[in-house]
Protein backbone atom coordinates (compact mmCIF):
# COMPACT_ATOMS: atom_id res chain seq x y z
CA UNK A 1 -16.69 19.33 -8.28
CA UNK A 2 -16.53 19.81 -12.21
CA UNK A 3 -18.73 17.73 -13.57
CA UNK A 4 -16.66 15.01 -15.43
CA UNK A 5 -17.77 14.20 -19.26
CA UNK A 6 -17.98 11.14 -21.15
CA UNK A 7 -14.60 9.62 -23.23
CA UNK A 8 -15.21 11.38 -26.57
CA UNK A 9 -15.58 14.30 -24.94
CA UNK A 10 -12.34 14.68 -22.17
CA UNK A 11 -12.81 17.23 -19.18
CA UNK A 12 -10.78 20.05 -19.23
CA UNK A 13 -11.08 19.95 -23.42
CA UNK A 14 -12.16 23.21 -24.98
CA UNK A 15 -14.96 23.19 -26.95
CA UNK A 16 -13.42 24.32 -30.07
CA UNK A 17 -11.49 20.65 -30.24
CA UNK A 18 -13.90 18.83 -31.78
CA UNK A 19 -14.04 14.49 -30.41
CA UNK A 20 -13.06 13.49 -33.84
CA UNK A 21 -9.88 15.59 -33.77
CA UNK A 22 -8.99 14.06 -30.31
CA UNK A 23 -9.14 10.89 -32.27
CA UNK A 24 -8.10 11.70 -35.29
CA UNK A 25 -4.81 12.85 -33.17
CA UNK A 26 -4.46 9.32 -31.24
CA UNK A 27 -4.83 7.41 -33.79
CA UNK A 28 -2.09 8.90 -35.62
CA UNK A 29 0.31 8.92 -32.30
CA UNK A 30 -1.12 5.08 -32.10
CA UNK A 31 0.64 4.41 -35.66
CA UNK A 32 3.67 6.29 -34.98
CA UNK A 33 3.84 4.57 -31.28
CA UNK A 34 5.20 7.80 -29.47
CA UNK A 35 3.96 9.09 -26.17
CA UNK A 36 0.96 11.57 -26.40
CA UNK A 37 3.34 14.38 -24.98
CA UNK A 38 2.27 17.96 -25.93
CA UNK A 39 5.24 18.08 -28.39
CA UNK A 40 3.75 14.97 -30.00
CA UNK A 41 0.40 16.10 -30.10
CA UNK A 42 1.36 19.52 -31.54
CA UNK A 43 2.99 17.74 -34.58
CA UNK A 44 -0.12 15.35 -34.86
CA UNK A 45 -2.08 18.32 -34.91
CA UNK A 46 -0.18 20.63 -37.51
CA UNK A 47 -0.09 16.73 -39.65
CA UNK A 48 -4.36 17.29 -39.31
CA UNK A 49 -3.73 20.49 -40.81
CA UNK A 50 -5.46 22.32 -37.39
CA UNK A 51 -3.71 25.07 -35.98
CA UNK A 52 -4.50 25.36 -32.30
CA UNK A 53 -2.24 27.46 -29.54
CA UNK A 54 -1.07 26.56 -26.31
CA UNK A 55 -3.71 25.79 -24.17
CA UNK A 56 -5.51 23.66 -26.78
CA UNK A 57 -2.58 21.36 -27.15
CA UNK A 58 -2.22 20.85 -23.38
CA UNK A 59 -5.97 20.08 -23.09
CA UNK A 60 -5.83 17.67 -25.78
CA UNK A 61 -2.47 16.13 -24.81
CA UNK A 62 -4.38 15.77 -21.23
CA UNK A 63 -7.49 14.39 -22.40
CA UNK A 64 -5.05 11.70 -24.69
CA UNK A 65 -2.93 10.60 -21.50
CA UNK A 66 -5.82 10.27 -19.11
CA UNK A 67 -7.88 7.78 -21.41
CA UNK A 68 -4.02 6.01 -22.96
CA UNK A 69 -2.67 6.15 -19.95
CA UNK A 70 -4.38 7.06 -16.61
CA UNK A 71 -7.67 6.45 -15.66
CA UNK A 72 -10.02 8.36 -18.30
CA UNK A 73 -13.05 10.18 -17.49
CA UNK A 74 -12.11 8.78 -13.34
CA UNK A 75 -9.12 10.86 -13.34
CA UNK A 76 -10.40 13.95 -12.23
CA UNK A 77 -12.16 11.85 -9.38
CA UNK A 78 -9.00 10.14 -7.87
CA UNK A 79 -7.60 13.22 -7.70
CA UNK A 80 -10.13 14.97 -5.23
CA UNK A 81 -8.39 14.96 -1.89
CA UNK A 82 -11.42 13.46 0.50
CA UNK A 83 -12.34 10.43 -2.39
CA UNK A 84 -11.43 7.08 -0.90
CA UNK A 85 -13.60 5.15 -3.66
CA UNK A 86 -14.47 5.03 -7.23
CA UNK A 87 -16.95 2.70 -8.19
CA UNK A 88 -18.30 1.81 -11.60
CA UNK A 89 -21.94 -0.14 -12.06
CA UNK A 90 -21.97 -0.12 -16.00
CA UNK A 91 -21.92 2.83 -18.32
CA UNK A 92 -24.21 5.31 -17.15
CA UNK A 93 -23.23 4.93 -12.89
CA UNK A 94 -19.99 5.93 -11.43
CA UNK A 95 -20.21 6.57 -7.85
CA UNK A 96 -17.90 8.11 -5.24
CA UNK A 97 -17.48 7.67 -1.38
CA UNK A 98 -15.79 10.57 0.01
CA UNK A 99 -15.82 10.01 3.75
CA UNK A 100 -19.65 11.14 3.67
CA UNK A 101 -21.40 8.16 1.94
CA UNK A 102 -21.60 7.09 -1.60
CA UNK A 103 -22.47 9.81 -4.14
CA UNK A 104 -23.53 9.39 -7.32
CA UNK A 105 -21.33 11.76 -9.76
CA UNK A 106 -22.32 13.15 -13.35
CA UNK A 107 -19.58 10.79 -15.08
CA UNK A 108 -20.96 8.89 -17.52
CA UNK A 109 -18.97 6.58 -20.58
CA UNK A 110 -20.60 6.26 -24.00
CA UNK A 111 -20.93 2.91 -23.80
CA UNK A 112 -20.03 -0.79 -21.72
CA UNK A 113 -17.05 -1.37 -24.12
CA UNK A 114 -15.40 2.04 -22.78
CA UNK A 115 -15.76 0.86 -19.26
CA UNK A 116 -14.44 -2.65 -20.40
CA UNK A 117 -11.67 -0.98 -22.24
CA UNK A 118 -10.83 0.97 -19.45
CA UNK A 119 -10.70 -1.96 -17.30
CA UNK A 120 -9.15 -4.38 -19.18
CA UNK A 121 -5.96 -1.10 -19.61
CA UNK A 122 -5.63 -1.01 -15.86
CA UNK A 123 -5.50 -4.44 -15.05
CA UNK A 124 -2.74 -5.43 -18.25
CA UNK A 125 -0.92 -1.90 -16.53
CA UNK A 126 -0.76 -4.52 -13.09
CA UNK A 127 0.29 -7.56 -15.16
CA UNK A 128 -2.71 -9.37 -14.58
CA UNK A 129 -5.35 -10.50 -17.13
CA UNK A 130 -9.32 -9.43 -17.91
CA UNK A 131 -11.24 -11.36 -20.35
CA UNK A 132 -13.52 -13.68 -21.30
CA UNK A 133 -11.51 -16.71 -19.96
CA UNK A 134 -10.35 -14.68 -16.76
CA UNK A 135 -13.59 -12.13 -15.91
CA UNK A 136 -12.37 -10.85 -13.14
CA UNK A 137 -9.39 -9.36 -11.50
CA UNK A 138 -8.09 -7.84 -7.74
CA UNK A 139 -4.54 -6.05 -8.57
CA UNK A 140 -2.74 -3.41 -7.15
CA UNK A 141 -1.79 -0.37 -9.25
CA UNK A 142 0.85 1.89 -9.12
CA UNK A 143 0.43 4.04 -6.36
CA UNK A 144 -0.97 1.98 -4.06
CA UNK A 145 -4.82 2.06 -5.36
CA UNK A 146 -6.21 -1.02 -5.57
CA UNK A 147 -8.49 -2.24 -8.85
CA UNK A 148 -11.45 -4.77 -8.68
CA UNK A 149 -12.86 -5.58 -11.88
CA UNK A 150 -15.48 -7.88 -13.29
CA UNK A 151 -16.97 -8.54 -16.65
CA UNK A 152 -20.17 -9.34 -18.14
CA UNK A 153 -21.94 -11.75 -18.22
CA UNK A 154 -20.75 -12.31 -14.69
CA UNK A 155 -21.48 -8.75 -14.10
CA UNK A 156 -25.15 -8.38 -15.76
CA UNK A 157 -25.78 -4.76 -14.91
CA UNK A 158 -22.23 -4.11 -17.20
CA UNK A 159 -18.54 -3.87 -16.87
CA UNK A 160 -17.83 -3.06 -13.17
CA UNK A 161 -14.83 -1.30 -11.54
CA UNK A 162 -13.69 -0.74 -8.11
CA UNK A 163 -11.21 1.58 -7.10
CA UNK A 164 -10.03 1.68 -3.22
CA UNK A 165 -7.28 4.89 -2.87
CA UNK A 166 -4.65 4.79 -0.51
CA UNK A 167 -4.79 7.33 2.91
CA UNK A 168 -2.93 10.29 1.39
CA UNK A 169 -1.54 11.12 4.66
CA UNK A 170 -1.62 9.79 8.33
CA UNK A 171 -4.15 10.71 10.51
CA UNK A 172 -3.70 11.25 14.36
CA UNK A 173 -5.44 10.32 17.15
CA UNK A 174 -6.07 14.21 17.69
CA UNK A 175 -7.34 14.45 13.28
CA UNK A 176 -9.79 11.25 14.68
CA UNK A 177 -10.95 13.27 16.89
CA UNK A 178 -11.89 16.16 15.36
CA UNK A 179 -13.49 14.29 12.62
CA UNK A 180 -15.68 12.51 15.24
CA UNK A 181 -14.36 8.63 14.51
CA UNK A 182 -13.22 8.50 18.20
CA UNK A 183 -13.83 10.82 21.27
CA UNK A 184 -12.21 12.71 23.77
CA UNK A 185 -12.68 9.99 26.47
CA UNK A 186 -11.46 7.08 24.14
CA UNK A 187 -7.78 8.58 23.62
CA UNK A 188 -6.50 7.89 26.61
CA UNK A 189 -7.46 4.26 26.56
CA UNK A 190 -5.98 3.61 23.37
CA UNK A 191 -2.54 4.93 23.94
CA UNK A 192 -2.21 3.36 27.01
CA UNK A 193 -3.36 -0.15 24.63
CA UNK A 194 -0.29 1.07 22.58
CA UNK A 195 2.35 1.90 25.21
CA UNK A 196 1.61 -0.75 27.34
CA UNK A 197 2.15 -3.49 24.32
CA UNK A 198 -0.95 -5.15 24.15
CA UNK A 199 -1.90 -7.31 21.09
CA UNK A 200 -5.19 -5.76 19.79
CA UNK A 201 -7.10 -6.03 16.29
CA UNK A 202 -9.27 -3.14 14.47
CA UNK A 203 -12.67 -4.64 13.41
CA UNK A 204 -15.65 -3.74 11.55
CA UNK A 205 -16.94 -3.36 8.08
CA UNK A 206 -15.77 -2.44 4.38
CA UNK A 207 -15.06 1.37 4.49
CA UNK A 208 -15.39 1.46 8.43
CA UNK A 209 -11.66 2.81 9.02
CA UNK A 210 -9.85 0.25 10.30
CA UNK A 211 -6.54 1.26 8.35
CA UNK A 212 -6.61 4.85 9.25
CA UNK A 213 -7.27 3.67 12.71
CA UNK A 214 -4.68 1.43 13.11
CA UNK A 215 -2.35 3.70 11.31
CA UNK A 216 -2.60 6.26 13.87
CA UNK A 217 -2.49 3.84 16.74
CA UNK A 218 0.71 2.39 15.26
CA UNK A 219 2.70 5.99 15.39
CA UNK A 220 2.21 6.11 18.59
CA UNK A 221 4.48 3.28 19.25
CA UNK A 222 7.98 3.63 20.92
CA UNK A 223 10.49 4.86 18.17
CA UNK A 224 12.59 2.68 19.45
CA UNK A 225 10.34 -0.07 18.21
CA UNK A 226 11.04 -2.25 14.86
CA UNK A 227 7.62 -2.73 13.45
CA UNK A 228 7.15 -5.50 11.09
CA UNK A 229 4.06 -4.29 8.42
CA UNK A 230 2.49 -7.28 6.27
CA UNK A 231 -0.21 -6.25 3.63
CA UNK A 232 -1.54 -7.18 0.62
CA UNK A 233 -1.28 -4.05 -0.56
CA UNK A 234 0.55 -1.17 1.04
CA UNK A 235 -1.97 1.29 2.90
CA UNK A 236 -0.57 1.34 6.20
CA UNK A 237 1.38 5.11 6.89
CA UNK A 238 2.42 5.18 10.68
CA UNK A 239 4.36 8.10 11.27
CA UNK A 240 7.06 6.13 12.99
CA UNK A 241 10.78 5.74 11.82
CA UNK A 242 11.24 2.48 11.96
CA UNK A 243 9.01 0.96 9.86
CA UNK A 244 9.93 -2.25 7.23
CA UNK A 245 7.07 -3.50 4.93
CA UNK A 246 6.53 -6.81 3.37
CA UNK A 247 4.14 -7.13 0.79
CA UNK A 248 2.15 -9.76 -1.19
CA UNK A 249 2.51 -10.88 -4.86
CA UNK A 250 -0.25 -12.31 -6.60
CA UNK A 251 0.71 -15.09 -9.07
CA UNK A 252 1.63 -13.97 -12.76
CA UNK A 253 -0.48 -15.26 -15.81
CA UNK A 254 1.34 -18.81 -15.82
CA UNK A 255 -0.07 -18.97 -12.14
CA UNK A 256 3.44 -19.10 -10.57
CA UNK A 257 5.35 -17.16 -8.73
CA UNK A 258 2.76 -15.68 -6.17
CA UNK A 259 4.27 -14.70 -2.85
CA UNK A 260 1.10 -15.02 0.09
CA UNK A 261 0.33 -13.20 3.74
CA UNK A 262 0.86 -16.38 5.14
CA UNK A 263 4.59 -16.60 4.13
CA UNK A 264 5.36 -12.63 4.87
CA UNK A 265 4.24 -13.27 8.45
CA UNK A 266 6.77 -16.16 8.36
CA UNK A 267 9.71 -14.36 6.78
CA UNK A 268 8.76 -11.60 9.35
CA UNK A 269 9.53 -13.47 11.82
CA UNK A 270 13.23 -13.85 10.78
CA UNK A 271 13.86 -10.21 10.81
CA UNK A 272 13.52 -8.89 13.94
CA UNK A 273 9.75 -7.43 15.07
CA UNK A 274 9.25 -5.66 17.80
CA UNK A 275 5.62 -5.09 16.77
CA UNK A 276 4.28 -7.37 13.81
CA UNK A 277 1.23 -6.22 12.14
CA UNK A 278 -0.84 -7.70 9.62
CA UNK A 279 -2.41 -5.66 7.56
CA UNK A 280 -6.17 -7.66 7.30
CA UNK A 281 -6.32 -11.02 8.55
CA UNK A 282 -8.43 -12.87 6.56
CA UNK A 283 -7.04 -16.92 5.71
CA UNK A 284 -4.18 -19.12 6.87
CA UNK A 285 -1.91 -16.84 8.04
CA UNK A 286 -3.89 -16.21 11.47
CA UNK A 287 -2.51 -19.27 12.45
CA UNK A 288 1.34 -18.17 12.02
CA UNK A 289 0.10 -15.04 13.46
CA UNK A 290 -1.67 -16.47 16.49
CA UNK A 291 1.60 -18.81 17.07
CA UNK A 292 3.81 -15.43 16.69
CA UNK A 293 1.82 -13.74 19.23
CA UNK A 294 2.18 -16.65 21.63
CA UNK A 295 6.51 -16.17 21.39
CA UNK A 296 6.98 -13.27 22.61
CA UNK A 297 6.19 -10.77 20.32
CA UNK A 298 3.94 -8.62 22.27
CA UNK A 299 2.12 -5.50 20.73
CA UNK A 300 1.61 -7.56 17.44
CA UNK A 301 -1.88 -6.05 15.62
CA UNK A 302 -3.81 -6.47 12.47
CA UNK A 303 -7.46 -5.32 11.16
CA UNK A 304 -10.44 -8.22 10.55
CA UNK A 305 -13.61 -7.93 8.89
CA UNK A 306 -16.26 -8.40 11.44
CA UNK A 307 -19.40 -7.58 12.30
CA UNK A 308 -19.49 -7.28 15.87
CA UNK A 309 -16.80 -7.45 17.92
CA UNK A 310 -18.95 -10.19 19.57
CA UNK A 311 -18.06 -12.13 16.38
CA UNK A 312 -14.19 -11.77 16.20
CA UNK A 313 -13.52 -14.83 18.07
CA UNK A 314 -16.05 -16.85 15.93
CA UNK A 315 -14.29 -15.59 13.24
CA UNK A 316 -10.77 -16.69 13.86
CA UNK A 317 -12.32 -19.82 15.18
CA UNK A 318 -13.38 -20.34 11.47
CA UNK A 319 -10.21 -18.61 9.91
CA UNK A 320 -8.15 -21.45 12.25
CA UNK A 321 -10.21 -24.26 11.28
CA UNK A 322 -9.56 -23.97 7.80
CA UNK A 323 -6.32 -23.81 8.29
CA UNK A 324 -6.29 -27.13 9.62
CA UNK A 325 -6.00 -26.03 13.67
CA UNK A 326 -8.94 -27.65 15.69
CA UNK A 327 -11.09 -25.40 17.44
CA UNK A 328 -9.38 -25.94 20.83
CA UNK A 329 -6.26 -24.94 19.36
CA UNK A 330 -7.40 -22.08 18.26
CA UNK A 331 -9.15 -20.97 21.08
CA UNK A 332 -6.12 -21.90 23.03
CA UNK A 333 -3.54 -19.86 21.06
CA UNK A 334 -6.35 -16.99 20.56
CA UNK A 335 -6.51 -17.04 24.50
CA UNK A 336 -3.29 -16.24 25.01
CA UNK A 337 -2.30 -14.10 21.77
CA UNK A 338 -4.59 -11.21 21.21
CA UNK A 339 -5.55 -9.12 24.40
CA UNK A 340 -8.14 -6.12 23.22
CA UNK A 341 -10.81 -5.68 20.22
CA UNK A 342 -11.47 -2.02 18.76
CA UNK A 343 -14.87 -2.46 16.30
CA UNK A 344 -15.85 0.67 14.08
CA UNK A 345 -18.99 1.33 12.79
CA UNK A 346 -20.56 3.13 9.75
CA UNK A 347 -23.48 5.63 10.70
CA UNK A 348 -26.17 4.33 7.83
CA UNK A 349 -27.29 8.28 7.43
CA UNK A 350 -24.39 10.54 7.59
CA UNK A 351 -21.70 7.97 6.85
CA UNK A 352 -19.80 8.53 9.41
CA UNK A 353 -16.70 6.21 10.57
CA UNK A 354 -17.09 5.75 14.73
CA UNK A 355 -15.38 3.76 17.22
CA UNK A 356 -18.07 1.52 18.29
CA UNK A 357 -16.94 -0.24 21.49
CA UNK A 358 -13.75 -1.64 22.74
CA UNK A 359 -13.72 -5.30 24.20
CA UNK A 360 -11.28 -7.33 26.11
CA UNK A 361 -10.82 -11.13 24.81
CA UNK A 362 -11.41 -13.82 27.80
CA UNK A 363 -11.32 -17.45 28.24
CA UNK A 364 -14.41 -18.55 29.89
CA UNK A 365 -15.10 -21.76 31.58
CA UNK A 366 -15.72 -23.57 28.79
CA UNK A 367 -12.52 -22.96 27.26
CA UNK A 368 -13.68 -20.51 24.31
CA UNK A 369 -12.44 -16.99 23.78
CA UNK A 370 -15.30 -14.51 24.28
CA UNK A 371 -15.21 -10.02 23.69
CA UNK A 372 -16.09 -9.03 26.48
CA UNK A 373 -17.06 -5.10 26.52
CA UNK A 374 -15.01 -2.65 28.03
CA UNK A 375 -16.26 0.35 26.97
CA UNK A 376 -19.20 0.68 24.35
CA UNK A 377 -20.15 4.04 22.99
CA UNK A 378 -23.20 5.60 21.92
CA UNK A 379 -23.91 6.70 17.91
CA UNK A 380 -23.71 10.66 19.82
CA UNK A 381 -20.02 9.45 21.52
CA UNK A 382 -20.97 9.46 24.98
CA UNK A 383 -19.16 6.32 26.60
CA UNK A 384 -20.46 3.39 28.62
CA UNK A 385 -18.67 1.44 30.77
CA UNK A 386 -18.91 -2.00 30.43
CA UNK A 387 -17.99 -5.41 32.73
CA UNK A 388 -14.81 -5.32 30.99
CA UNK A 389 -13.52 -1.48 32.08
CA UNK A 390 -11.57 -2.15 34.94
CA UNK A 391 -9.22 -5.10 33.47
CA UNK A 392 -8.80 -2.64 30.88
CA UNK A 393 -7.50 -0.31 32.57
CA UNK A 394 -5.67 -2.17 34.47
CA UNK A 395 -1.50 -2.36 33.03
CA UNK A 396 -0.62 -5.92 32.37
CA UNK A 397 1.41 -8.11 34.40
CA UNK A 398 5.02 -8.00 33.22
């Protein structure tokens, strides 16, 4: 990678265009209010009385749209095909994950009121609001990346900013694979999850994979199958062709007019699933999702942030209860609703994303939901059976 340089000093900006030019050039397009096209920026230039040819008027008009209107010295990081983070701590750290662990990179801003600048441009781009009054801010951005921003003093170490891109394409079961998330032995178990319309949910931590995972479990679904996506933010890409999407709305800067998970799963209801998914369960709408499970609508899905997939059912348990369900309920409706558990795992050293262990959910005697392993597999791939293999295995009743 090209090592990315600080605001006043744009990548891709020859060295004869001196910072003060670049300036000197948007403020003038600032007074005029006209686009910093290279047309534009040729006339601003020839009004500075600099005569520069071709290449130095791109590079400049470049430099002007990634800090007026893209993502400033971070542009030339989103753009890197394997990035799926960008993360700001303050002036001096900008860090990348690209599917290897986080990386510090050689960006750098001059100073915290860049990095607040820069924030405070992306989240008024989202219609939402960064300042004093309102220090922080989760918004989606055109193009599907999604911005988390806070300010100081709430942030001490500076102005932070975290970017989460979008899969740029779908990965198979086959791409998994290759790239060692799954293995060999683990493919034929999950299709058979898929074709045999099980309702399952992709665990684990931040980062783990649980979207591309899902993604590519989802396109293996019957194309004869409606499926029903519901996301905060759109990041699920099956390669299916029937596919409808619902999406969340966060409230505007009055505070109305916010549109929630919990009332796309309803509406989702109304039109048709063959497959509902959800996106990330993580509040109220488990409930409406639990109860949709339990009427018929087999091979529903989602992801959930877990740590174990030991945990899940503790999990919902405490997603349910403050929702207002009781515990029994929940266990009750979890019982019947969700049949299989697929947990990924992080490796701490290489960073890789792994398929961890795959457990069935069962009703014990005393009523609550426990994962029970089916197959757990080793940080090397090799697979274990576990107590919970042959129900697995085994198609469901229909």
């Amino acid at each position: 990678m090209t090592p990315a340089t600080p605001p006043d000093k744009p990548r891709d900006l020859p060295r004869a265009v001196s910072p003060d030019l670049v300036e000197a050039v948007r403020v003038r397009l600032a007074r005029a209010g006209v686009e910093p096209t290279a047309a534009q920026v040729a006339v601003a230039l020839r009004a500075e009385k600099s005569v520069y040819g071709d290449a130095e008027i791109l590079a400049v008009a470049r430099a002007l749209c990634a800090d007026l209107i893209g993502a400033g010295p971070l542009e030339p990081l989103l753009t890197e095909p394997d990035v799926t983070d960008v993360l700001v701590n303050g002036p001096r750290e900008v860090w990348v994950d690209d599917g290897k662990g986080l990386r510090l990179t050689p960006v750098t801003f001059t100073d915290d009121g860049a990095v607040r600048r820069l924030a405070q441009r992306l989240a008024a781009a989202a219609g939402r609001r960064l300042d004093d009054a309102s220090p922080y801010v989760d918004a989606r951005l055109t193009g599907g990346v999604r911005l988390h921003a806070v300010l100081p003093p709430i942030a001490s170490g500076g102005t932070s900013i975290s970017l989460r891109l979008p899969p740029r394409r779908t990965f198979t079961l086959d791409d998994l694979v290759s790239a060692g998330t799954i293995t060999p032995e683990a493919v034929p178990l999950l299709t058979t999850l898929v074709s045999t319309r099980r309702a399952f949910l992709v665990t684990g931590g931040t980062g783990t994979g649980k979207t591309t995972l899902l993604s590519a479990l989802l396109s293996l679904a019957d194309p004869g199958e409606r499926l029903l996506l519901v996301e905060d933010s759109a990041e699920l890409r099956p390669l299916h062709p029937h596919v409808l999407r619902l999406e969340s709305r966060p409230a505007n800067l009055e505070g109305v007019g916010g549109v929630g998970l919990r009332d796309l799963v309803r509406q989702a209801l109304r039109m048709r699933p063959d497959r509902l998914v959800v996106g990330e369960v993580r509040g109220a709408e488990v409930v409406d999702l639990l109860a949709a499970l339990n009427t018929g609508h087999e091979g529903g899905c989602g992801t959930l942030h877990a740590n174990r997939a030991a945990d899940v059912p503790p999990r919902l348990e405490a997603l349910g209860c403050a929702a207002g369900l009781t515990r029994e309920a929940v266990h009750s409706q979890l019982a019947a609703a969700l049949d299989v558990v697929i947990h990924l795992t992080r490796g701490r050293g290489d960073g890789k994303r792994r398929v961890s262990e795959i457990c069935l959910l069962s009703r014990s005697p005393n009523g609550l939901v426990e994962a029970i392993p089916a197959v757990t597999f080793t940080p090397d791939g090799r697979p274990h059976p576990g107590p919970g293999y042959p129900a697995l295995t085994t198609p469901p009743p229909t």
